[in-house]
N, C-alpha and C. Protein backbone atom coordinates (compact mmCIF):
# COMPACT_ATOMS: atom_id res chain seq x y z
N UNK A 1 -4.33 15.26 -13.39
CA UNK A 1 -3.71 15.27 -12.08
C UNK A 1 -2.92 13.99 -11.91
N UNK A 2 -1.82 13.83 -11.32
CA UNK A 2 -0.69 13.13 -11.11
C UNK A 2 -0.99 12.36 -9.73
N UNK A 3 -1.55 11.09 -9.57
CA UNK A 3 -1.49 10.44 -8.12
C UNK A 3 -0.27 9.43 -8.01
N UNK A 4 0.56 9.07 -7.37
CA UNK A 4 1.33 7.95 -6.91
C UNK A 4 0.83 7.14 -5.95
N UNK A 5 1.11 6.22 -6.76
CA UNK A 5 0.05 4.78 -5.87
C UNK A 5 1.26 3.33 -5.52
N UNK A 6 1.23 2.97 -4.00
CA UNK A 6 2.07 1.78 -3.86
C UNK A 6 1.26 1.00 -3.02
N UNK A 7 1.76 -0.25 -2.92
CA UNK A 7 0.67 -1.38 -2.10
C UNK A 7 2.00 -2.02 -1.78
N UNK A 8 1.45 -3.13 -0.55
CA UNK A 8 2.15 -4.58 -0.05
C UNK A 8 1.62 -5.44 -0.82
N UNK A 9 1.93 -6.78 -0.77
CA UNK A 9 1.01 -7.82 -0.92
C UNK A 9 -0.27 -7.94 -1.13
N UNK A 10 -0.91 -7.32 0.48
CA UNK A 10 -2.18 -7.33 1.00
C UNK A 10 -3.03 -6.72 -0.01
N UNK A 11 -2.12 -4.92 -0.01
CA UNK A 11 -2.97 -3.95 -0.71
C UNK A 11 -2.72 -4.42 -2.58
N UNK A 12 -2.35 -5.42 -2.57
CA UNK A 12 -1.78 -4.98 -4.49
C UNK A 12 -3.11 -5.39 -5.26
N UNK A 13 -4.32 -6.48 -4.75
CA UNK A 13 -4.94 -6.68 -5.55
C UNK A 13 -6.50 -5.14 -5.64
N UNK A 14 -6.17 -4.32 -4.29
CA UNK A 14 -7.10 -3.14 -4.11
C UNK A 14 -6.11 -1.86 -4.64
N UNK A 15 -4.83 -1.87 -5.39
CA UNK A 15 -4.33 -1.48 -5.77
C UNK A 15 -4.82 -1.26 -7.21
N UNK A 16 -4.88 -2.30 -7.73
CA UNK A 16 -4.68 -2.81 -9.14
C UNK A 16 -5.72 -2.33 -9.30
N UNK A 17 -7.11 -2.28 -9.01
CA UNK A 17 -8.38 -2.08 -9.03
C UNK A 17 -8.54 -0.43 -9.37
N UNK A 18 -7.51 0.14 -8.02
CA UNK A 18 -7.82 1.62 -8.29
C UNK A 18 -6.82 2.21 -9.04
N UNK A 19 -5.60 1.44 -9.81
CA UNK A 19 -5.24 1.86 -10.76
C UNK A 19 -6.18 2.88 -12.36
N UNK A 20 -6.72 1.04 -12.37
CA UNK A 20 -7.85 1.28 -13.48
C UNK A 20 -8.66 2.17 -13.31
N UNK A 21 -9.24 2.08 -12.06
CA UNK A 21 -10.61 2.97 -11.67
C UNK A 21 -9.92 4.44 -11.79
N UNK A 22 -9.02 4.91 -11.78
CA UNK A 22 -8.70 6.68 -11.42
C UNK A 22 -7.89 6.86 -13.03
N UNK A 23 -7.58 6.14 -13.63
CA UNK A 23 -7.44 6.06 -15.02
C UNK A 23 -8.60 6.19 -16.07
N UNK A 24 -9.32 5.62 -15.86
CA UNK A 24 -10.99 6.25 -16.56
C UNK A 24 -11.44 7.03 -15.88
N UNK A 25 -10.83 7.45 -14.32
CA UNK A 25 -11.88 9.42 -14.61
C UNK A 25 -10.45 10.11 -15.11
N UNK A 26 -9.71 9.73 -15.35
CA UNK A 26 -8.55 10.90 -15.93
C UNK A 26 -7.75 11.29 -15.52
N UNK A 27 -7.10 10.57 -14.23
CA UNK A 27 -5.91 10.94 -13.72
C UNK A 27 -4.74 9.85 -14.53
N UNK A 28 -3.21 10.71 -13.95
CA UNK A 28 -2.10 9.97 -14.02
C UNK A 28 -1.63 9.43 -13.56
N UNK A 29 -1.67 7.61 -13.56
CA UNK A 29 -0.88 7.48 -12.20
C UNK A 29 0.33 6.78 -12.45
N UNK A 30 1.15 7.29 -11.13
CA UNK A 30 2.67 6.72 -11.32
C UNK A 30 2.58 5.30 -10.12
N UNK A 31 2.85 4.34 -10.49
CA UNK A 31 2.66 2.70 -9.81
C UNK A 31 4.04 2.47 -9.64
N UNK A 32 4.38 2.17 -7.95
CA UNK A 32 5.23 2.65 -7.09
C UNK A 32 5.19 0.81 -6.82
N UNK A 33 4.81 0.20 -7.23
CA UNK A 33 4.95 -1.57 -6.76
C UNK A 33 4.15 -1.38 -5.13
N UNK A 34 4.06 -2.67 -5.09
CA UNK A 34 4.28 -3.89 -5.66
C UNK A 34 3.88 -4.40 -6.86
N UNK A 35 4.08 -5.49 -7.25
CA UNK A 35 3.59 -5.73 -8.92
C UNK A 35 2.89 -7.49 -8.19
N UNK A 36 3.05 -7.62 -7.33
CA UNK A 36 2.17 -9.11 -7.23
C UNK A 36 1.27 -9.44 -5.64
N UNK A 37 1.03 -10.45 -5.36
CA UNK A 37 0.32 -10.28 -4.23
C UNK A 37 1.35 -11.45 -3.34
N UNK A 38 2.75 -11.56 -3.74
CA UNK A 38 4.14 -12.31 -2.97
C UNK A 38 4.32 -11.26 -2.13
N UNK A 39 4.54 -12.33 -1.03
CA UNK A 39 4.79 -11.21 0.37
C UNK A 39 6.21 -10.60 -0.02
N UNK A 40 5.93 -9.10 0.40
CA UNK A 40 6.76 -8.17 0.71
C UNK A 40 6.97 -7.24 2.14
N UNK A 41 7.79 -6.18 2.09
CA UNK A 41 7.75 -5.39 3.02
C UNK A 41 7.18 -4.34 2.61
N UNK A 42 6.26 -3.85 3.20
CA UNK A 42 5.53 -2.65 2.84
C UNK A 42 6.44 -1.00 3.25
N UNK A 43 7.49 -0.91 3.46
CA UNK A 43 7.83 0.46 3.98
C UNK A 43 8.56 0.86 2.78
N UNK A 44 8.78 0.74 2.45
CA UNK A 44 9.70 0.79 0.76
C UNK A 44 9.00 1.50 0.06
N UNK A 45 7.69 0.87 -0.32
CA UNK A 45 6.77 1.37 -1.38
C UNK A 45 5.95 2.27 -1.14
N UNK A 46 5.48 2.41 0.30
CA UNK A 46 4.86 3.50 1.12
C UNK A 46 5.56 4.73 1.26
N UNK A 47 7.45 4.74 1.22
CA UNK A 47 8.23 5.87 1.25
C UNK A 47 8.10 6.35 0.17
N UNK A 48 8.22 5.74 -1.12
CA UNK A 48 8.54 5.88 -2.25
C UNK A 48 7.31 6.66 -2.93
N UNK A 49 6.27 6.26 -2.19
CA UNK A 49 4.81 7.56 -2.51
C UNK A 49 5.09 8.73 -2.17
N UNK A 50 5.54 8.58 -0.92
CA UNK A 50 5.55 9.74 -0.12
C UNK A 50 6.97 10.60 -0.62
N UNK A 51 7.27 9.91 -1.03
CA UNK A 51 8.87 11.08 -1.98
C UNK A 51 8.13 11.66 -3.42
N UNK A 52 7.82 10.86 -3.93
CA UNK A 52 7.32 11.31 -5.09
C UNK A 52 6.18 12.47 -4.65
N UNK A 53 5.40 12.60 -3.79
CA UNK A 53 4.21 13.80 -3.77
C UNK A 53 5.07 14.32 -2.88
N UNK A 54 6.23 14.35 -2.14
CA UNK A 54 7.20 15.56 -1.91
C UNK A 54 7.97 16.46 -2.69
N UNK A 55 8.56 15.69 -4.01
CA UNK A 55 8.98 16.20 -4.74
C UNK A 55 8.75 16.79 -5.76
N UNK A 56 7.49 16.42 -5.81
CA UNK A 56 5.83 16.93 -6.67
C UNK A 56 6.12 16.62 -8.34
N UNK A 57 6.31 15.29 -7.98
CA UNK A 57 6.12 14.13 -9.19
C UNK A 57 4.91 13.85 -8.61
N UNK A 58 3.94 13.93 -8.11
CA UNK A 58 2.81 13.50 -8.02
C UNK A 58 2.02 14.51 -7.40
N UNK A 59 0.57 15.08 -7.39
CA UNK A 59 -0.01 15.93 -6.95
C UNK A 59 -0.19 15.56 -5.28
N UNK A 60 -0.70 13.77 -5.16
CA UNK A 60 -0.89 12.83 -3.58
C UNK A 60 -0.60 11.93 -4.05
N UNK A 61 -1.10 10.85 -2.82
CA UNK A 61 -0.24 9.42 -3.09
C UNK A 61 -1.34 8.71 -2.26
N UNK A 62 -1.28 7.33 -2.67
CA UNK A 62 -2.26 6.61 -2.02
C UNK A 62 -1.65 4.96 -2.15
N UNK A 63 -1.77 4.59 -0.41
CA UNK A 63 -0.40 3.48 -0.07
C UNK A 63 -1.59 2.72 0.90
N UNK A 64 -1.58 1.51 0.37
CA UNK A 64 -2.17 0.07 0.74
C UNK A 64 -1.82 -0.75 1.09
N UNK A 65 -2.58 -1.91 2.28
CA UNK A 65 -1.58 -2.76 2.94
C UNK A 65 -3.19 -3.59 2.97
N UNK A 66 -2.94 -4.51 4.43
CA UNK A 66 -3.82 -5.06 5.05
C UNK A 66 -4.47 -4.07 5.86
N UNK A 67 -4.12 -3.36 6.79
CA UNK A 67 -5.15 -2.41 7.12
C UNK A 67 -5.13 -1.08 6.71
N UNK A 68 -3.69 -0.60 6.81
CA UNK A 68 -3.44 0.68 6.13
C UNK A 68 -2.56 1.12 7.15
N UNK A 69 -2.55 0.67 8.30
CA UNK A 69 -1.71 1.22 9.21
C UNK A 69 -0.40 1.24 9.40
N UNK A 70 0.28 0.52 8.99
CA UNK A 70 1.50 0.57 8.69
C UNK A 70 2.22 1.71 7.87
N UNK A 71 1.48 1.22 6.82
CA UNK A 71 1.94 2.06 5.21
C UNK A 71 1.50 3.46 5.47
N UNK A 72 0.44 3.98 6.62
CA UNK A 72 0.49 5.42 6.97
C UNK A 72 1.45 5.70 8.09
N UNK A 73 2.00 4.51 8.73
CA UNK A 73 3.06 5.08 9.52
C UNK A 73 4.47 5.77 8.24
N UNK A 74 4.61 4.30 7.79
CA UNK A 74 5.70 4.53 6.66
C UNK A 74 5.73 5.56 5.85
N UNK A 75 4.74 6.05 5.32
CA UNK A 75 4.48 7.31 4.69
C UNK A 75 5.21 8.55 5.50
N UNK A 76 4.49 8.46 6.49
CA UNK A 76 4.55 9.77 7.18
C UNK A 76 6.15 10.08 7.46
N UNK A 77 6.69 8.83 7.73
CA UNK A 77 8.48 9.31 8.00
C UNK A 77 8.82 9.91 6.88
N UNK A 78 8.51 10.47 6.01
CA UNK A 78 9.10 11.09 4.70
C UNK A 78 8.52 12.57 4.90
N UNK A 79 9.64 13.40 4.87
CA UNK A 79 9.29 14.89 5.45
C UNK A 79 8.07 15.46 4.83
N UNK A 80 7.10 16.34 5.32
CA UNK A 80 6.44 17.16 4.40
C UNK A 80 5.34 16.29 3.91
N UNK A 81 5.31 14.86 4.43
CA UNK A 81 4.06 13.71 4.33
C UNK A 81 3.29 14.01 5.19
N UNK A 82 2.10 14.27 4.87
CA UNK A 82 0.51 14.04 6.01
C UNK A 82 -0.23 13.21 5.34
N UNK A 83 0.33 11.57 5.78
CA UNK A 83 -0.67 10.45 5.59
C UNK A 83 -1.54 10.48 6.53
N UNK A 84 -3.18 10.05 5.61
CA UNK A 84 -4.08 9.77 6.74
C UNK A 84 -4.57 8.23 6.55
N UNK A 85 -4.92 7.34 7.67
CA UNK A 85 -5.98 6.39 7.46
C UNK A 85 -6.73 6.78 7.20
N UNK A 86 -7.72 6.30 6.10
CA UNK A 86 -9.09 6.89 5.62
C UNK A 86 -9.85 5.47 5.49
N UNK A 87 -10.75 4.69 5.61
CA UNK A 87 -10.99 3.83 5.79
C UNK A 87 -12.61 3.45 5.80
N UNK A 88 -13.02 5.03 5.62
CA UNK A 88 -14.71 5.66 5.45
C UNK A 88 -14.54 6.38 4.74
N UNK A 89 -15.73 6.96 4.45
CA UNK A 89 -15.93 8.59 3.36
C UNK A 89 -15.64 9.84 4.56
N UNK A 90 -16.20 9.90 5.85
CA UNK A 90 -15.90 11.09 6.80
C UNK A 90 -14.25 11.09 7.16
N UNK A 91 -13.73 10.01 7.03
CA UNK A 91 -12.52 10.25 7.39
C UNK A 91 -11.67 10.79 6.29
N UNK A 92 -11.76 10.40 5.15
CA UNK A 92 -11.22 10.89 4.28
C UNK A 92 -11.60 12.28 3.73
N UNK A 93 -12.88 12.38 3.92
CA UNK A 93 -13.35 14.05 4.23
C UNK A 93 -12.26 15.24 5.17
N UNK A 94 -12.32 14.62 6.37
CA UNK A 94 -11.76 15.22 7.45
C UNK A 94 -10.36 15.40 7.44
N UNK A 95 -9.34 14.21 6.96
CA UNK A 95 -8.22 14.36 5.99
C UNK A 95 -7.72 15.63 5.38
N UNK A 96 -8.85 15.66 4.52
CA UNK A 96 -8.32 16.98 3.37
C UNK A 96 -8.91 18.08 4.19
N UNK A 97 -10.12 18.19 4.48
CA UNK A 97 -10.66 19.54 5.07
C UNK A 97 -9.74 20.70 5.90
N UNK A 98 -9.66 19.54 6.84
CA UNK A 98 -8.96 19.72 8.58
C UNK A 98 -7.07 19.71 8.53
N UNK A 99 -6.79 18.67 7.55
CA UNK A 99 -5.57 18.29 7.65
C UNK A 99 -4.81 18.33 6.89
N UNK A 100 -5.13 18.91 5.45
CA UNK A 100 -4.40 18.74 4.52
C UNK A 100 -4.16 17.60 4.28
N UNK A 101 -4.13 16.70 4.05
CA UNK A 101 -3.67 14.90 3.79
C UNK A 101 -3.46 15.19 2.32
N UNK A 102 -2.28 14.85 2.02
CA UNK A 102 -1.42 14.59 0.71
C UNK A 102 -1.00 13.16 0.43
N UNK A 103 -1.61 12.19 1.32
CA UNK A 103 -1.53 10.72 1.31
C UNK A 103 -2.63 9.99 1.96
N UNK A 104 -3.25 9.08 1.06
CA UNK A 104 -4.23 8.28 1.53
C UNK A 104 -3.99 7.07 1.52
N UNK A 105 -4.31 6.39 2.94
CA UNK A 105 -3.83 5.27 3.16
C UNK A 105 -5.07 4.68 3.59
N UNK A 106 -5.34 3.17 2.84
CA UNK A 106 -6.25 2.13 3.05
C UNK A 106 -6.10 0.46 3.39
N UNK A 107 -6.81 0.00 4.00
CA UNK A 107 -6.91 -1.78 4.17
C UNK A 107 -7.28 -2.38 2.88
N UNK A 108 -6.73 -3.07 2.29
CA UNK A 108 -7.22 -3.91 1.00
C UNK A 108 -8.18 -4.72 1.94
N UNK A 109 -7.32 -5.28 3.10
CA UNK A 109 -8.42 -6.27 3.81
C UNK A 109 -9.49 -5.69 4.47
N UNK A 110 -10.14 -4.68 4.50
CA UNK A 110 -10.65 -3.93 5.29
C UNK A 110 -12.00 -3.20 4.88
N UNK A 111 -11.41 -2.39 3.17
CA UNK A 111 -12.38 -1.91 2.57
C UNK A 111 -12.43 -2.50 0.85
N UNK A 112 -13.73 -2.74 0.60
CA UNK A 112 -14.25 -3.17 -0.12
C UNK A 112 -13.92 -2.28 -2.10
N UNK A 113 -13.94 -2.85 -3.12
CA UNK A 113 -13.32 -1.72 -4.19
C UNK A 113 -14.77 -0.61 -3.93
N UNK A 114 -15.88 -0.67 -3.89
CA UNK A 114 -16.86 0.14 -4.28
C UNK A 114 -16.42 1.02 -3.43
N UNK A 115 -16.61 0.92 -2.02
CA UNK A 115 -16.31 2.04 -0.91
C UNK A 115 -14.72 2.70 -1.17
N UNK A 116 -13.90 1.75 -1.41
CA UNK A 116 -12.69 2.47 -1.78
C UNK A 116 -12.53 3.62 -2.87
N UNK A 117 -13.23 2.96 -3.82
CA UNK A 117 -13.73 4.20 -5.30
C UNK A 117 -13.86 5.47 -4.53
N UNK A 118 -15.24 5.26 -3.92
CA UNK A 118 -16.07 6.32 -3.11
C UNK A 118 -15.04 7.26 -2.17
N UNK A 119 -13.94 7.03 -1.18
CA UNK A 119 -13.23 7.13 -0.17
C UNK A 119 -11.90 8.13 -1.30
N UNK A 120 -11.68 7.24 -2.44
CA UNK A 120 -10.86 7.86 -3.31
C UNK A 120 -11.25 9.38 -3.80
N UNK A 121 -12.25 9.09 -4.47
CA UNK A 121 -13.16 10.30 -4.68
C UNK A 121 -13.25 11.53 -4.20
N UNK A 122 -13.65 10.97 -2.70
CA UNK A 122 -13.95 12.08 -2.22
C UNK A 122 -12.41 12.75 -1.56
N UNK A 123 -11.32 12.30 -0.91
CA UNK A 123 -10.08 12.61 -0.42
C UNK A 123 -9.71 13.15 -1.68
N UNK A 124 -9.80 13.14 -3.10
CA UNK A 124 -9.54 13.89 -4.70
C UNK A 124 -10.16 15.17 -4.85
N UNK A 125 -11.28 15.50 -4.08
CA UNK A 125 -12.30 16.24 -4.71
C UNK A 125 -12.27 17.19 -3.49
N UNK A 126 -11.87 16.89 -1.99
CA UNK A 126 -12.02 17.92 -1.01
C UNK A 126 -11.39 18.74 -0.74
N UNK A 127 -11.74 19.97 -0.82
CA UNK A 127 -10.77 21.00 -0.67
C UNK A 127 -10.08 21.20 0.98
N UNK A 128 -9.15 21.82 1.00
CA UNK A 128 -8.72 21.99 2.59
C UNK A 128 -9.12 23.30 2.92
N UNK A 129 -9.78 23.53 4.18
CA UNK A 129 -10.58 24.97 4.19
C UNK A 129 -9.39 25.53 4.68
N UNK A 130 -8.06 25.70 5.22
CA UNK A 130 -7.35 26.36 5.78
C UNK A 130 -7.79 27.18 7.16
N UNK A 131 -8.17 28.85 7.20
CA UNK A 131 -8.44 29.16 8.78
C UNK A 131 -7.33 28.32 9.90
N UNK A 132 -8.18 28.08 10.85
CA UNK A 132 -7.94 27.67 12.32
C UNK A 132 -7.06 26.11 11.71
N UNK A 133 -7.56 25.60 10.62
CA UNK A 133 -7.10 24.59 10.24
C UNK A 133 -5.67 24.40 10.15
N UNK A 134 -5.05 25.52 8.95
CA UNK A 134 -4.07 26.24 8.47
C UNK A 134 -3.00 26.27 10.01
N UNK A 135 -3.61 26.79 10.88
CA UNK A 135 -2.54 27.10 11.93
C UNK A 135 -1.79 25.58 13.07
N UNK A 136 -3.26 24.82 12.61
CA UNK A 136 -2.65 23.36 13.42
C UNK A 136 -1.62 22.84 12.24
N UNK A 137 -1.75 22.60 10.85
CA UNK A 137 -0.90 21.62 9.75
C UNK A 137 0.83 22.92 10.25
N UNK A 138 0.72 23.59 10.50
CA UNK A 138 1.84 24.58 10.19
C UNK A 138 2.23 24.22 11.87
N UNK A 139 1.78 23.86 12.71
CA UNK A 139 2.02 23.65 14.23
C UNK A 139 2.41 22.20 13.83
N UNK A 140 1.92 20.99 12.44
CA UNK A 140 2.17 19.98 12.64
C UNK A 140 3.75 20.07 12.36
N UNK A 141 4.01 21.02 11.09
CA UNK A 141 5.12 20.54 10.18
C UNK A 141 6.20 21.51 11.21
N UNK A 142 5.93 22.38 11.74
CA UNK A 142 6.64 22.83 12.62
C UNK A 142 7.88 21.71 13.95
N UNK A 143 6.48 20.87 14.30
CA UNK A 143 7.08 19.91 15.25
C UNK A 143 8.04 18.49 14.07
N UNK A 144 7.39 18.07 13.41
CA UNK A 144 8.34 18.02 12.33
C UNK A 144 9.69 18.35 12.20
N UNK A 145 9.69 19.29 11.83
CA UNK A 145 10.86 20.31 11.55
C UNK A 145 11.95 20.27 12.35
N UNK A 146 11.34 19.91 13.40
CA UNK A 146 12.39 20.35 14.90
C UNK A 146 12.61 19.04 15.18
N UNK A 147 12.35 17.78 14.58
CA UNK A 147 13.02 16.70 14.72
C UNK A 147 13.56 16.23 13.92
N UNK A 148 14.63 17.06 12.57
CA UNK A 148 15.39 16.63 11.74
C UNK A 148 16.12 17.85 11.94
N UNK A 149 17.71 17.30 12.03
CA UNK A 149 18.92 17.82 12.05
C UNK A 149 19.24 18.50 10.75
C-alpha cells in the first residue's frame, strides 16, 4: 500500500520516525518534505499529500506539524481531501469509520512516536462502515463541490 507522508519543521523529526516505522510493516512511502527540522511553511507539503492521494499516487497521506492543525486545514483545501486530526486511537478510529479520512494529520509536539505508531495503525487498518455514514461524506463532498467554479 502506497502512503504519502509530509511534515513542517515541527512534524519532520515524528515524520522521519514513521517513515521507518510503516516501511518495516510493508508499506510504500512517497516523502513529500520537509527534509530537516529548519523552519518552513507547512501548507506546501500538506497540499502536496493531499494531491498525491487525490490523484491516487498514494492510497492516504499523513501531514505533521506542531499540532496538526494547520496541516489538516492545508490538506483539506485540496479537492476530494478528508483530513482528520487524529491525535488518539478513538479519533483516528472515528476518522475512517464515520468519515472516510484519506488524510491523517498529527502534532509531532503533541504525540509521542509509540502512540503515533499505534494512531497510524489503527487509521491503516479501519475500515469505513459506509450506511448512514456514506450519506453524510457524500453531503460533505457535495458542499464541497458547490464551492468550486
Amino acid at each position: 500500500m502506497r502512503v504519502a507522508i509530509g511534515s513542517d519543521h515541527a512534524g519532520y523529526e515524528l515524520k522521519s520516525h514513521l517513515i521507518d516505522f510503516l516501511t518495516e510493516q510493508g508499506y510504500e512511502i512517497t516523502d513529500l518534505g520537509t527534509d530537516s527540522t529548519e523552519s518552513v511553511d507547512y501548507p506546501e507539503f500538506c497540499a502536496a499529500v493531499a494531491r498525491a492521494v487525490d490523484a491516487g499516487e498514494a492510497e492516504w497521506g499523513i501531514v505533521l506539524g506542531g499540532s496538526g492543525q494547520g496541516e489538516q486545514l492545508a490538506a483539506n483545501k485540496i479537492r476530494g481531501t478528508r483530513a482528520a486530526l487524529c491525535n488518539d486511537l478513538y479519533t483516528a478510529r472515528m476518522a475512517r469509520q464515520h468519515n472516510d479520512a484519506n488524510v491523517l494529520s498529527m502534532g509531532g509536539r503533541i504525540v509521542g512516536t509509540g502512540l503515533a505508531e499505534e494512531i497510524v495503525m489503527v487509521f491503516a487498518t479501519t475500515e469505513f462502515e459506509g450506511g448512514r455514514h456514506q450519506r453524510r461524506v457524500d453531503q460533505l463532498m457535495a458542499i464541497e463541490a458547490s464551492n468550486h467554479i
